[in-house]
PDB file of N, CA and C in Angstrom:
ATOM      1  N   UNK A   1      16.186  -2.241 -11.324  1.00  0.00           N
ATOM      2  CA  UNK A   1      14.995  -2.440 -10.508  1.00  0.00           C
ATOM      3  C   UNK A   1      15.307  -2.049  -9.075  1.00  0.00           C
ATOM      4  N   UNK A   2      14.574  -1.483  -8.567  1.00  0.00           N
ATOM      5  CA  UNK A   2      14.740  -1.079  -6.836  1.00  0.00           C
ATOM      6  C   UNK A   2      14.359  -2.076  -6.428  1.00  0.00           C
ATOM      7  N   UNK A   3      15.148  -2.070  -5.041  1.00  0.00           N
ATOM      8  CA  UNK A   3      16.324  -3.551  -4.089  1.00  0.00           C
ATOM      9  C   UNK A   3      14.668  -3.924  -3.447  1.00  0.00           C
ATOM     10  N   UNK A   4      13.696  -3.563  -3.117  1.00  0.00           N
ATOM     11  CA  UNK A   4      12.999  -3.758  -2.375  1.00  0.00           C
ATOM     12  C   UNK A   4      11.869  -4.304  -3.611  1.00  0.00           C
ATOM     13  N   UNK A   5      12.142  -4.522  -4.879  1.00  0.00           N
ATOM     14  CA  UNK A   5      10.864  -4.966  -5.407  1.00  0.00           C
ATOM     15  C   UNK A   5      11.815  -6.214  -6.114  1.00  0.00           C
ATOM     16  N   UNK A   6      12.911  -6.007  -5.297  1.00  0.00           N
ATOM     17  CA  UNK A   6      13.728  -7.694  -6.205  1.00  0.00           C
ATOM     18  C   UNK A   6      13.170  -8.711  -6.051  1.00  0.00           C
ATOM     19  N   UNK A   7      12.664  -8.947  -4.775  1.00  0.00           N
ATOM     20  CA  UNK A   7      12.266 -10.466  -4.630  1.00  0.00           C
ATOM     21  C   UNK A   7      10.706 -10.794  -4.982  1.00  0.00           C
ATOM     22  N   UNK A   8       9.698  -9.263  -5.560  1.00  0.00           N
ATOM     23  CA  UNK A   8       8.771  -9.126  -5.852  1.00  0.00           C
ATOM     24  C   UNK A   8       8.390  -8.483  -6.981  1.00  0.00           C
ATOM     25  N   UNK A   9       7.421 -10.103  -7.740  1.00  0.00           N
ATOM     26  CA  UNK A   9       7.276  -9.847  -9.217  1.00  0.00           C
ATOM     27  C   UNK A   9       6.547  -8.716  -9.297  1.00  0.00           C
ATOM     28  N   UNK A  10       6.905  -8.305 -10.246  1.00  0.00           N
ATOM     29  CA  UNK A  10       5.658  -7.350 -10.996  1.00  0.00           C
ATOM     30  C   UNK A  10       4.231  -7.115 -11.069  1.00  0.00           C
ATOM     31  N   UNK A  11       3.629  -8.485 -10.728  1.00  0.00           N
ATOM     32  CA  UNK A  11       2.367  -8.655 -11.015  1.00  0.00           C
ATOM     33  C   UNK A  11       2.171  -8.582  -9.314  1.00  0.00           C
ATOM     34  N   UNK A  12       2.911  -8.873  -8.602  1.00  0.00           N
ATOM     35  CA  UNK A  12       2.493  -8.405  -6.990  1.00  0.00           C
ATOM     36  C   UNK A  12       2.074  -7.034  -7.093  1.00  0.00           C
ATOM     37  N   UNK A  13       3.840  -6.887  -6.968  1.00  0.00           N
ATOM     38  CA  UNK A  13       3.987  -4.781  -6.845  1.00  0.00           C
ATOM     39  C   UNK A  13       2.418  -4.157  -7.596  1.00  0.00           C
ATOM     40  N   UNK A  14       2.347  -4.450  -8.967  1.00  0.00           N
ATOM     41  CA  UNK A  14       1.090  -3.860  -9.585  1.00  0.00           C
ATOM     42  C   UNK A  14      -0.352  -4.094  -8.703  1.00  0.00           C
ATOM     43  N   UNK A  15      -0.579  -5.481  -8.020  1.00  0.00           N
ATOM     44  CA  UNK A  15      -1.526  -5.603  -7.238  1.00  0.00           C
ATOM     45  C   UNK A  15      -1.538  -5.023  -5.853  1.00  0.00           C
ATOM     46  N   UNK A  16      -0.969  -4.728  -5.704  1.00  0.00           N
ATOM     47  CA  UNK A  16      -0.787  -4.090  -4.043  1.00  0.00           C
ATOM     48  C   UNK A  16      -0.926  -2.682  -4.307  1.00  0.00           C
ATOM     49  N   UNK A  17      -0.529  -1.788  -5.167  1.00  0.00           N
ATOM     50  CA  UNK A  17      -0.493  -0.414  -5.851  1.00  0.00           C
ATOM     51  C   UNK A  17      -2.250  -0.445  -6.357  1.00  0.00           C
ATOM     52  N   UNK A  18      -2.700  -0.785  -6.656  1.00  0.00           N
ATOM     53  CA  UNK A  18      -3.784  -1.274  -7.652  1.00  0.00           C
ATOM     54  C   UNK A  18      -5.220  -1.444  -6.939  1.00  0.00           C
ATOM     55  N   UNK A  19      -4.613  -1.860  -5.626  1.00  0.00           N
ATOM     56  CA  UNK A  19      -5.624  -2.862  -4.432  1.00  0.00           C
ATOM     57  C   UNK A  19      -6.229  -0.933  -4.271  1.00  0.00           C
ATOM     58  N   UNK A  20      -4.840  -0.584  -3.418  1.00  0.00           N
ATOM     59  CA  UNK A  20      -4.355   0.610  -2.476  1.00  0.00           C
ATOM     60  C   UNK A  20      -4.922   1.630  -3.170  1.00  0.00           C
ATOM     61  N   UNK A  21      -5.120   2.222  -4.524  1.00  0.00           N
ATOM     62  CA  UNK A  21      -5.403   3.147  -5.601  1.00  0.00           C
ATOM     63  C   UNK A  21      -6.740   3.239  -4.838  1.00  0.00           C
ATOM     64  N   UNK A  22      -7.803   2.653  -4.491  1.00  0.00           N
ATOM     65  CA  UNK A  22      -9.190   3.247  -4.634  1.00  0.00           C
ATOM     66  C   UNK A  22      -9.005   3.603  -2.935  1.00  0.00           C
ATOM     67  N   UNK A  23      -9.892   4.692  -2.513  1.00  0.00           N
ATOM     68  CA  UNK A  23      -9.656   5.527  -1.541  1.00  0.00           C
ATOM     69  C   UNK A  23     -10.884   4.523  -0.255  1.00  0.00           C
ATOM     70  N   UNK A  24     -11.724   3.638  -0.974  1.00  0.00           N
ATOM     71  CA  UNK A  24     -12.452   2.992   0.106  1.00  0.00           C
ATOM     72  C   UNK A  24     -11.644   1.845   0.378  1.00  0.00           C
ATOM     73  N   UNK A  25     -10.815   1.549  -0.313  1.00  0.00           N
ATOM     74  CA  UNK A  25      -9.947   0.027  -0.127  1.00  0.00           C
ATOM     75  C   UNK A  25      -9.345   0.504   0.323  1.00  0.00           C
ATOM     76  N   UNK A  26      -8.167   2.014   0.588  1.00  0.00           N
ATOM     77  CA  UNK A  26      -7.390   2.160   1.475  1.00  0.00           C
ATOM     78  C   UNK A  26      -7.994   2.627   3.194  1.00  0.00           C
ATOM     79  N   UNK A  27      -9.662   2.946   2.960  1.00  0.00           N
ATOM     80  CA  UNK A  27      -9.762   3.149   4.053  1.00  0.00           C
ATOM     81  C   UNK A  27     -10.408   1.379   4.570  1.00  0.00           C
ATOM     82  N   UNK A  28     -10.705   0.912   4.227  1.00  0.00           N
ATOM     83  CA  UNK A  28     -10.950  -0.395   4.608  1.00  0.00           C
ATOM     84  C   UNK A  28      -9.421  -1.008   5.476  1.00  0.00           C
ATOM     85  N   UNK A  29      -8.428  -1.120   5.001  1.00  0.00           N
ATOM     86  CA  UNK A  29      -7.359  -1.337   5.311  1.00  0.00           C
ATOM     87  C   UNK A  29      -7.033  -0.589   6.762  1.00  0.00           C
ATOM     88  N   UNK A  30      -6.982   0.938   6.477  1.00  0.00           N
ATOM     89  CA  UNK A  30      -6.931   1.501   7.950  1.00  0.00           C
ATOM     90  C   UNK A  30      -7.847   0.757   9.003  1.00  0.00           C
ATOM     91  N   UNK A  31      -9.187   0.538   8.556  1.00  0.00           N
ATOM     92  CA  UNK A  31     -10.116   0.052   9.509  1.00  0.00           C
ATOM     93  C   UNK A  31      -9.904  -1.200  10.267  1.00  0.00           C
ATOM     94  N   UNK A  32      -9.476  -2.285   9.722  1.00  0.00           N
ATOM     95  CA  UNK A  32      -9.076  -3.660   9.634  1.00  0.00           C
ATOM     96  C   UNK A  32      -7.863  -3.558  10.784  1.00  0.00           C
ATOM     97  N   UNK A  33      -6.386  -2.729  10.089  1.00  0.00           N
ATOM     98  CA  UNK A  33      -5.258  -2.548  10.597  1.00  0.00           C
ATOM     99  C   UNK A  33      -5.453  -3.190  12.445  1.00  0.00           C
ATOM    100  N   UNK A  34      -5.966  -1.853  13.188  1.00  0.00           N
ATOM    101  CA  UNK A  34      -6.266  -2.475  14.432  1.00  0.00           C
ATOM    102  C   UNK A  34      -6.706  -3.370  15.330  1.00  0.00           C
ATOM    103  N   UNK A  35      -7.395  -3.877  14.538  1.00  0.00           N
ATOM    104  CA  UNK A  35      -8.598  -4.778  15.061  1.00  0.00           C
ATOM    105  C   UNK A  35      -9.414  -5.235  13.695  1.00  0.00           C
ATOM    106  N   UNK A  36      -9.863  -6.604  13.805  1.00  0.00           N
ATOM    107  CA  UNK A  36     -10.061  -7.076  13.099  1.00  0.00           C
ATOM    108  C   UNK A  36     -12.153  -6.903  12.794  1.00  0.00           C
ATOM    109  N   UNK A  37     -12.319  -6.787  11.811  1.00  0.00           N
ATOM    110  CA  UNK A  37     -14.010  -6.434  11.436  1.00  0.00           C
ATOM    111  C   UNK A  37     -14.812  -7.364  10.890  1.00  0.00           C
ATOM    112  N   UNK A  38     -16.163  -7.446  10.722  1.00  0.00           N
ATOM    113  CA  UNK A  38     -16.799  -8.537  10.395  1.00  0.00           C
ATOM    114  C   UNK A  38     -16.887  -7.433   8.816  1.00  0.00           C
ATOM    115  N   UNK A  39     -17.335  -8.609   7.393  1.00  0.00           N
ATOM    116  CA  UNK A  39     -17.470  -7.518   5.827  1.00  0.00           C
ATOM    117  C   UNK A  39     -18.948  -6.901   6.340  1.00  0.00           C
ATOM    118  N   UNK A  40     -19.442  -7.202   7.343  1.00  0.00           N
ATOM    119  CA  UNK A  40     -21.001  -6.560   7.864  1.00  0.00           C
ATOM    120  C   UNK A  40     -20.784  -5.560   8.732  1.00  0.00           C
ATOM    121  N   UNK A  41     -20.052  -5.657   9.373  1.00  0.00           N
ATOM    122  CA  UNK A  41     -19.453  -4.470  10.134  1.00  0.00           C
ATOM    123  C   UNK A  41     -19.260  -2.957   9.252  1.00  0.00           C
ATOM    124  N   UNK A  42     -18.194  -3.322   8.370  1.00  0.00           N
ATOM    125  CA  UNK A  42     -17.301  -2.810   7.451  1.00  0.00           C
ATOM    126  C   UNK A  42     -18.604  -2.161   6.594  1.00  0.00           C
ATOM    127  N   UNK A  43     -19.610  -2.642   6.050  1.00  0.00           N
ATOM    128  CA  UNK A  43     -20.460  -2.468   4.755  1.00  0.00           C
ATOM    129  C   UNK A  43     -21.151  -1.317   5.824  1.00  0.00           C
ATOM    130  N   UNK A  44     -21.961  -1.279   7.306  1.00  0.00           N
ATOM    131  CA  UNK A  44     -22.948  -0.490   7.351  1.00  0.00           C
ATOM    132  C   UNK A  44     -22.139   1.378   7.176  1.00  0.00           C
ATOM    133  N   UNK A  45     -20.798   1.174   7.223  1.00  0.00           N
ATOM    134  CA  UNK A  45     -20.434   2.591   7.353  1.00  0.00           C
ATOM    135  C   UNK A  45     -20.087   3.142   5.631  1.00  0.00           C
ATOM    136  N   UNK A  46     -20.941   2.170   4.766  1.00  0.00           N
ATOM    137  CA  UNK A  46     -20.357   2.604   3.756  1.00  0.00           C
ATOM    138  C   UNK A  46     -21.745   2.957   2.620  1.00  0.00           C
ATOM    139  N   UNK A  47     -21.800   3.799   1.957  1.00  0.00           N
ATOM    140  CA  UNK A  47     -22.715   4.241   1.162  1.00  0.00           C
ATOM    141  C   UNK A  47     -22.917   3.481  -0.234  1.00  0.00           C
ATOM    142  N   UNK A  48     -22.809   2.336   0.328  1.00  0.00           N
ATOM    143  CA  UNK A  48     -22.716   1.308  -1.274  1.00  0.00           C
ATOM    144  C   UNK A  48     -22.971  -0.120  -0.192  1.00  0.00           C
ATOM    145  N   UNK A  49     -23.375  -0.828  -1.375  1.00  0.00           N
ATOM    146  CA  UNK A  49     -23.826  -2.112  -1.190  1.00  0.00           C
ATOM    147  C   UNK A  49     -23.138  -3.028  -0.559  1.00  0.00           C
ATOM    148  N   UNK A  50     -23.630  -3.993   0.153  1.00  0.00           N
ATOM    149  CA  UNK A  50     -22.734  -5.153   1.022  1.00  0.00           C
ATOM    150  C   UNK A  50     -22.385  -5.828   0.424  1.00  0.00           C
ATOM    151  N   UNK A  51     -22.339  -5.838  -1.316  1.00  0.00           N
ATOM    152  CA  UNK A  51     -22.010  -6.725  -2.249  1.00  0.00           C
ATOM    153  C   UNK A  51     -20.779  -6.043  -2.794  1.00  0.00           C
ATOM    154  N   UNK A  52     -20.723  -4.595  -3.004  1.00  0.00           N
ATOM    155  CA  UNK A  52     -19.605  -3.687  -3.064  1.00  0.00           C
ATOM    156  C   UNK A  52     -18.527  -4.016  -2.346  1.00  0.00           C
ATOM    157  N   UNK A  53     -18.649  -3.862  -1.052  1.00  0.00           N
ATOM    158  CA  UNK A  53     -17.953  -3.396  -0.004  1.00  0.00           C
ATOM    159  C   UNK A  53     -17.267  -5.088   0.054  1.00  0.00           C
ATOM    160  N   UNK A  54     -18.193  -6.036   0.188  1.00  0.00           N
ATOM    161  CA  UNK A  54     -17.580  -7.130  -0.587  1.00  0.00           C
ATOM    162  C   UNK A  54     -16.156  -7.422  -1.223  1.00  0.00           C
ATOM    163  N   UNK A  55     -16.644  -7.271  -2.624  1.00  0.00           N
ATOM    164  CA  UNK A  55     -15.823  -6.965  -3.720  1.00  0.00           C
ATOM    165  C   UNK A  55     -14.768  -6.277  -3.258  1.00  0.00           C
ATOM    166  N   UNK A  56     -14.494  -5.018  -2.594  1.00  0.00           N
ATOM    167  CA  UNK A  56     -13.125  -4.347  -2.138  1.00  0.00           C
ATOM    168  C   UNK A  56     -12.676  -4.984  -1.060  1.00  0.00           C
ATOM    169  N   UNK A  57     -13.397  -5.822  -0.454  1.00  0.00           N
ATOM    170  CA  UNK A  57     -12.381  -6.989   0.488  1.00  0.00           C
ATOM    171  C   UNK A  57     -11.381  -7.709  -0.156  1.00  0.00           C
ATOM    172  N   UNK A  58     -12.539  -8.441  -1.358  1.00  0.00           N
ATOM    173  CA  UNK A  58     -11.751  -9.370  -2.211  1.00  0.00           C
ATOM    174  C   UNK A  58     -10.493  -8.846  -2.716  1.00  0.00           C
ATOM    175  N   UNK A  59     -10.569  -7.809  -3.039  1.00  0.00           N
ATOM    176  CA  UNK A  59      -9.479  -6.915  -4.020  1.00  0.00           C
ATOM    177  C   UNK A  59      -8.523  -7.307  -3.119  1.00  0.00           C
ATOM    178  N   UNK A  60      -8.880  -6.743  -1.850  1.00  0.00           N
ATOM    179  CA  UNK A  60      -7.274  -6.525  -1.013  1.00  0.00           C
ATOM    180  C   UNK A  60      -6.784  -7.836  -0.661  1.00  0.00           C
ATOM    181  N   UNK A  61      -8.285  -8.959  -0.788  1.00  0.00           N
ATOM    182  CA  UNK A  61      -7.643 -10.316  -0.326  1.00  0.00           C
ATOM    183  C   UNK A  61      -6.343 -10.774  -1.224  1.00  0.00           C
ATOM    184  N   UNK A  62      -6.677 -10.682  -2.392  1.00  0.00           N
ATOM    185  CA  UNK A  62      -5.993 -11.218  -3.651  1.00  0.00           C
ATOM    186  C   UNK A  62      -4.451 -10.755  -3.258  1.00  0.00           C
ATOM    187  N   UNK A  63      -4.750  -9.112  -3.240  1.00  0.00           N
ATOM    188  CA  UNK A  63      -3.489  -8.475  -2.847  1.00  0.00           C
ATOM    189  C   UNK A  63      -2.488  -8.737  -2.106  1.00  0.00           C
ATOM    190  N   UNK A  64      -3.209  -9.569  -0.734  1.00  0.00           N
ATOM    191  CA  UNK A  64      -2.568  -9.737   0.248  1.00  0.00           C
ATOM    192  C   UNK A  64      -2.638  -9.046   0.993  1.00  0.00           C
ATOM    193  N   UNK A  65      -3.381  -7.791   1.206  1.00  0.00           N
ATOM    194  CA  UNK A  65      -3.244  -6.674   2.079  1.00  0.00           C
ATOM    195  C   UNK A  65      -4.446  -7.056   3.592  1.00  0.00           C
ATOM    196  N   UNK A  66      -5.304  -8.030   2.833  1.00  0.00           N
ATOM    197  CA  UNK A  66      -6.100  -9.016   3.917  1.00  0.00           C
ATOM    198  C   UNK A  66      -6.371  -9.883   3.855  1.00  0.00           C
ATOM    199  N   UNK A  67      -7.009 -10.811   4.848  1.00  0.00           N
ATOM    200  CA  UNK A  67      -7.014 -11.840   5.305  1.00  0.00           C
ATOM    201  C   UNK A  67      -8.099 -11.989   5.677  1.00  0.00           C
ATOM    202  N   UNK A  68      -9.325 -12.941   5.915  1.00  0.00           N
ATOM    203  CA  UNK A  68     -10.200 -13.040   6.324  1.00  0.00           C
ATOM    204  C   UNK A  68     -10.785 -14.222   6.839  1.00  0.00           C
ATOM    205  N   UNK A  69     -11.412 -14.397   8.488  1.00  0.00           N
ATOM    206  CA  UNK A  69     -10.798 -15.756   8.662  1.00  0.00           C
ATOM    207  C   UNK A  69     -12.677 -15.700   9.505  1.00  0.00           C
ATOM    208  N   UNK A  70     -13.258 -17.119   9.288  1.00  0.00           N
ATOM    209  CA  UNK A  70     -14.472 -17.513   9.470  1.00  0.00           C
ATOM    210  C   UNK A  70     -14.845 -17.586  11.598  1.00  0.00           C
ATOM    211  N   UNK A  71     -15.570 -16.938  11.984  1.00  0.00           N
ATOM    212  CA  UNK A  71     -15.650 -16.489  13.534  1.00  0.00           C
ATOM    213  C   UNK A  71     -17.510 -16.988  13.357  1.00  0.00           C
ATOM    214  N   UNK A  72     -17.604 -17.807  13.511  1.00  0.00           N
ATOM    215  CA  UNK A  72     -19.415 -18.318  13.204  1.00  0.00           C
ATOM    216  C   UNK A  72     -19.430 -18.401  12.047  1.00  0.00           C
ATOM    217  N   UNK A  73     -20.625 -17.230  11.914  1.00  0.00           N
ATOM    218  CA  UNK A  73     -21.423 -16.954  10.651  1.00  0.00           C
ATOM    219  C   UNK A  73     -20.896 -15.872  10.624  1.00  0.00           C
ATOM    220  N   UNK A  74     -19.848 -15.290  10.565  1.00  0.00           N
ATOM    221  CA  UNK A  74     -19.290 -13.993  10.328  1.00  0.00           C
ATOM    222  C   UNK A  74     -17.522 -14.350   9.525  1.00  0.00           C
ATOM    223  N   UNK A  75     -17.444 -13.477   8.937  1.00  0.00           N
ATOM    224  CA  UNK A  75     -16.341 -13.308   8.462  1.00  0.00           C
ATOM    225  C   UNK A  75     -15.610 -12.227   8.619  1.00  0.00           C
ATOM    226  N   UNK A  76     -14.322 -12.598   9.221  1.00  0.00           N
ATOM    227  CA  UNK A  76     -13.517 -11.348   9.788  1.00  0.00           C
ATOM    228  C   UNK A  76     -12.455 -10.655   9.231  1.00  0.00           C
ATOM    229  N   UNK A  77     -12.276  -9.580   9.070  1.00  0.00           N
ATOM    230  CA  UNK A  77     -11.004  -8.777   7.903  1.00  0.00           C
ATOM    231  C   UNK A  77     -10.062  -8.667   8.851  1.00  0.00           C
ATOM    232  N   UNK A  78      -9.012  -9.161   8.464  1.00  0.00           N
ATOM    233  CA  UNK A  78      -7.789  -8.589   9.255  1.00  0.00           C
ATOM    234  C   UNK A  78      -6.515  -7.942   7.923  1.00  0.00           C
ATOM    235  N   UNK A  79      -6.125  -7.235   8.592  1.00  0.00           N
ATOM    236  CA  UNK A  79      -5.150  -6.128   7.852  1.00  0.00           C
ATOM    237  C   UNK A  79      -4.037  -7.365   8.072  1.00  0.00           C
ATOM    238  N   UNK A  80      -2.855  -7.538   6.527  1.00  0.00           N
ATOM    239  CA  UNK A  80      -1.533  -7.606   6.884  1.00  0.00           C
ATOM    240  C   UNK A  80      -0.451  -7.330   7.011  1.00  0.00           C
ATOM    241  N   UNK A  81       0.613  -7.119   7.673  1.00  0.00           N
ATOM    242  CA  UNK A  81       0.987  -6.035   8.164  1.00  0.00           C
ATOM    243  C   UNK A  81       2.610  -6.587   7.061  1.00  0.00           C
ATOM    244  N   UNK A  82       3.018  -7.261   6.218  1.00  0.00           N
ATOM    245  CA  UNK A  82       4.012  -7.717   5.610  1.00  0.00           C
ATOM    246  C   UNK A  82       3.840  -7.268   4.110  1.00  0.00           C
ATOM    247  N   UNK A  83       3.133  -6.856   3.802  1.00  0.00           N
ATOM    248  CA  UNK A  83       2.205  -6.444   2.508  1.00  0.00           C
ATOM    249  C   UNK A  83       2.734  -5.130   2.629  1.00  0.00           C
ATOM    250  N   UNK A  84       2.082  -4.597   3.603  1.00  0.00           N
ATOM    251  CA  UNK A  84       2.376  -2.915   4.079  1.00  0.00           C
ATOM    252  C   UNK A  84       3.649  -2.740   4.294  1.00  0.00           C
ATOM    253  N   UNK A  85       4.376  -3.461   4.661  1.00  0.00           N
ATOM    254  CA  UNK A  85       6.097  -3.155   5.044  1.00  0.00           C
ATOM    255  C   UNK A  85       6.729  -2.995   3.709  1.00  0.00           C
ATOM    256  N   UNK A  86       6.522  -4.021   2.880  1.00  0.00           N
ATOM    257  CA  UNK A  86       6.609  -4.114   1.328  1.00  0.00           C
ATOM    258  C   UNK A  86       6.494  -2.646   0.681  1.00  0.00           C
ATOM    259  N   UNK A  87       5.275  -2.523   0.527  1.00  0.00           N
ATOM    260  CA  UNK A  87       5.210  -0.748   0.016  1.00  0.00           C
ATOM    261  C   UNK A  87       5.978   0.187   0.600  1.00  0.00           C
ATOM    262  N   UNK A  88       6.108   0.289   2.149  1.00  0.00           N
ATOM    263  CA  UNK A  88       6.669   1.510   2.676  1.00  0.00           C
ATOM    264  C   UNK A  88       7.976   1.054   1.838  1.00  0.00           C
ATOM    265  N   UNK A  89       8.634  -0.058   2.157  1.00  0.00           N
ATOM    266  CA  UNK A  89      10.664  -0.105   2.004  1.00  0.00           C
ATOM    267  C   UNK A  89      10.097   0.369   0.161  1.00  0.00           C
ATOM    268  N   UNK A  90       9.533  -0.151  -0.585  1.00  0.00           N
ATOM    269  CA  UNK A  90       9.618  -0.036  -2.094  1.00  0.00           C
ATOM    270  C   UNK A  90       9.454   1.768  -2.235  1.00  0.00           C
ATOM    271  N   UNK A  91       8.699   2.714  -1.325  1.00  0.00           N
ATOM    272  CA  UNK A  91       8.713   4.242  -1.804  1.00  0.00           C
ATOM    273  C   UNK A  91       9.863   4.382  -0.819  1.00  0.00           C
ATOM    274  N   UNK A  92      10.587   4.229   0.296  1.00  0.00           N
ATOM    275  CA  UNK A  92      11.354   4.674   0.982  1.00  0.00           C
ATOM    276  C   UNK A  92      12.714   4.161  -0.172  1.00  0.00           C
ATOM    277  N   UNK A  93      12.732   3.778  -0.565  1.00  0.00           N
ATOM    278  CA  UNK A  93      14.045   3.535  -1.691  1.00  0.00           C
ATOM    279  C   UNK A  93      13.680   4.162  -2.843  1.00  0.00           C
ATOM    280  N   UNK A  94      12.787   4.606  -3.359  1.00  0.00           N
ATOM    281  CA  UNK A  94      12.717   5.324  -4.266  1.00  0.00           C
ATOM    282  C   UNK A  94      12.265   6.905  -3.934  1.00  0.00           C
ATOM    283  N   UNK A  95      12.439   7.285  -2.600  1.00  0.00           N
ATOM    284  CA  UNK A  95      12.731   8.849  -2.327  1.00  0.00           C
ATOM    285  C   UNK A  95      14.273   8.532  -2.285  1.00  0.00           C
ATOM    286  N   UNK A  96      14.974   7.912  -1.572  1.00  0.00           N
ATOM    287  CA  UNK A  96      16.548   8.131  -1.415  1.00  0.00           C
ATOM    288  C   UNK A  96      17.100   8.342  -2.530  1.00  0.00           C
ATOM    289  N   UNK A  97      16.344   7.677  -3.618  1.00  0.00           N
ATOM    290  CA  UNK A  97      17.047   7.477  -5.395  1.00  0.00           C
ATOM    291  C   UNK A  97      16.797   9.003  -5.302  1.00  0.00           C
ATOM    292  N   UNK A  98      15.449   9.719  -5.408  1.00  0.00           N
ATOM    293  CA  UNK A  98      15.422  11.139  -5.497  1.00  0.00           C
ATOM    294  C   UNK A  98      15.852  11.848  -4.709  1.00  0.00           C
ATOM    295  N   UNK A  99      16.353  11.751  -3.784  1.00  0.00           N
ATOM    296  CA  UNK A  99      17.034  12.678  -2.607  1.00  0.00           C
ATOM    297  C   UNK A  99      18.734  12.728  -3.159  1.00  0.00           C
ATOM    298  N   UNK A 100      19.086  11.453  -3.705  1.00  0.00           N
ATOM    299  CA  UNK A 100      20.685  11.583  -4.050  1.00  0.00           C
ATOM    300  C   UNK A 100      20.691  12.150  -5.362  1.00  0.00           C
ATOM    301  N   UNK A 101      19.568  11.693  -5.955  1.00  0.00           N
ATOM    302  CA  UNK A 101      19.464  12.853  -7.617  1.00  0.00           C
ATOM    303  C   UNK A 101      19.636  14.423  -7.012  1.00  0.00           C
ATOM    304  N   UNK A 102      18.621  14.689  -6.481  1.00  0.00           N
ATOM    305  CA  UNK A 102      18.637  16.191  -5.768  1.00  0.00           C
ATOM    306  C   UNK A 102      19.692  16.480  -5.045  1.00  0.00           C
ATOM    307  N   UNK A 103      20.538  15.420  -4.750  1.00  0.00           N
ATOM    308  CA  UNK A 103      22.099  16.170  -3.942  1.00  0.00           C
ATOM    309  C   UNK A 103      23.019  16.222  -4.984  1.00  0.00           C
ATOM    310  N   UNK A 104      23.130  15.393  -5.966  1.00  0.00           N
ATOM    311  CA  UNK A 104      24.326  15.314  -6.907  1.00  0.00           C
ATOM    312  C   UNK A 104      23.536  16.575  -8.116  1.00  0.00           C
ATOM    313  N   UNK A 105      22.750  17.105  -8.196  1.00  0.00           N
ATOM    314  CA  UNK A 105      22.514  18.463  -8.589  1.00  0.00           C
ATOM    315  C   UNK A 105      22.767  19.241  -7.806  1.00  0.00           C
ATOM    316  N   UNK A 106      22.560  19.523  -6.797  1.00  0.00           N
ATOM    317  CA  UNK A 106      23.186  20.285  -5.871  1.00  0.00           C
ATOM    318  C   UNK A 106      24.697  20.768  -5.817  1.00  0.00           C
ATOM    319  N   UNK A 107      25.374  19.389  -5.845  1.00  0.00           N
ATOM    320  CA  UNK A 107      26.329  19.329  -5.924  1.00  0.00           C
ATOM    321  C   UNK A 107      27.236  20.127  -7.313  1.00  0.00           C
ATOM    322  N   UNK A 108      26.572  19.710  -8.540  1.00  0.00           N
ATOM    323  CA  UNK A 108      26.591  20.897  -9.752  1.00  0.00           C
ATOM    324  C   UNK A 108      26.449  21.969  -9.576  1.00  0.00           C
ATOM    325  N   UNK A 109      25.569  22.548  -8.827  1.00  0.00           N
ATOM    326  CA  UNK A 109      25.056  23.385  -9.015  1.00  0.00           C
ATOM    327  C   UNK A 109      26.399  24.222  -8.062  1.00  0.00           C
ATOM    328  N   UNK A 110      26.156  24.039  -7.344  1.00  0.00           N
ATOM    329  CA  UNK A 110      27.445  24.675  -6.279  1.00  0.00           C
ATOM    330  C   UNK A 110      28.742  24.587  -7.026  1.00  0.00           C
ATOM    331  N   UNK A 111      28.928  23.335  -7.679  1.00  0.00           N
ATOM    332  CA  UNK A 111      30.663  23.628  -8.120  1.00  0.00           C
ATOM    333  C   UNK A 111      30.522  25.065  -9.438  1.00  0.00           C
ATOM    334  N   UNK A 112      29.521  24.845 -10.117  1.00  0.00           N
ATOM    335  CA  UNK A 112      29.595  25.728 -10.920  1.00  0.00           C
ATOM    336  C   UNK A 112      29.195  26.943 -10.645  1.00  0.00           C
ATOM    337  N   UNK A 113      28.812  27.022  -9.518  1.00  0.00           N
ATOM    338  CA  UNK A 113      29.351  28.449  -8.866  1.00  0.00           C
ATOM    339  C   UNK A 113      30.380  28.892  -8.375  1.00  0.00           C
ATOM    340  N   UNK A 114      31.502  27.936  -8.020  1.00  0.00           N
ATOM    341  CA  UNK A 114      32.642  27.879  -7.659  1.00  0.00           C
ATOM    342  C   UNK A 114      33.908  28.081  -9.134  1.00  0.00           C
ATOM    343  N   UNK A 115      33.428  28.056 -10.059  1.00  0.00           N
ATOM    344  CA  UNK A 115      34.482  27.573 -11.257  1.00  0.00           C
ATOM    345  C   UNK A 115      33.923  29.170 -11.653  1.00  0.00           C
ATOM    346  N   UNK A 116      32.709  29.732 -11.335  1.00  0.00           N
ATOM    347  CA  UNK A 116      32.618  31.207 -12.044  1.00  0.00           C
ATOM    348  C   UNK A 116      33.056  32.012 -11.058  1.00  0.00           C
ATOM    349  N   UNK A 117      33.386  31.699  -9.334  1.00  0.00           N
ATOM    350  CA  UNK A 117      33.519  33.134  -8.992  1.00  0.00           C
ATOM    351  C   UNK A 117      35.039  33.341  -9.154  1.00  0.00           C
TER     352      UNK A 117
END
């Protein structure tokens, strides 16, 4: 198992991958990231329902990827930023796995050019 999904079950990793997969939940997330949005805010820039746009809050809530915290009669999205660190270290360890695959071929590849000339 890669070092960065040790201390994180399966059923996280799959939810955070899962949340992130649909392209309005990852842009919701960008949106949030900076500054925090009301789900009314968030819904008028979106071509689907405030019941939709909803629903892909929830997703990311579950996930962990947000947070949403009561400001009146409004409810506010905030991005979390420990969720996101999570994913980057989990693909940044699994390019190095492929970067040292791709050197220790390399590495073949060169000696056995060396053993034919």
């Amino acid at each position: 198992m890669i070092n960065g999904m040790k201390g994180l079950l399966d059923d996280e990793a799959d939810a955070l991958f899962q949340a992130l997969a649909d392209r309005t939940r990852r842009d919701i997330v960008r949106r949030v990231a900076g500054e925090g949005l009301s789900v009314s805010d968030l819904a008028a820039d979106y071509d689907m329902s405030f019941a939709a746009v909803q629903k892909h809050v929830a997703v990311l809530e579950r996930a962990g990827l947000v947070t949403k915290r009561r400001v009146g009669k409004r409810q506010i999205a905030h991005a979390e930023v420990g969720p996101l660190r999570t994913i980057r270290s989990m693909l940044a360890e699994l390019e190095d796995q492929w970067v040292e695959r791709v050197q220790r071929i390399d590495d073949l590849l060169a000696g056995d050019e060396q053993a034919g000339s």
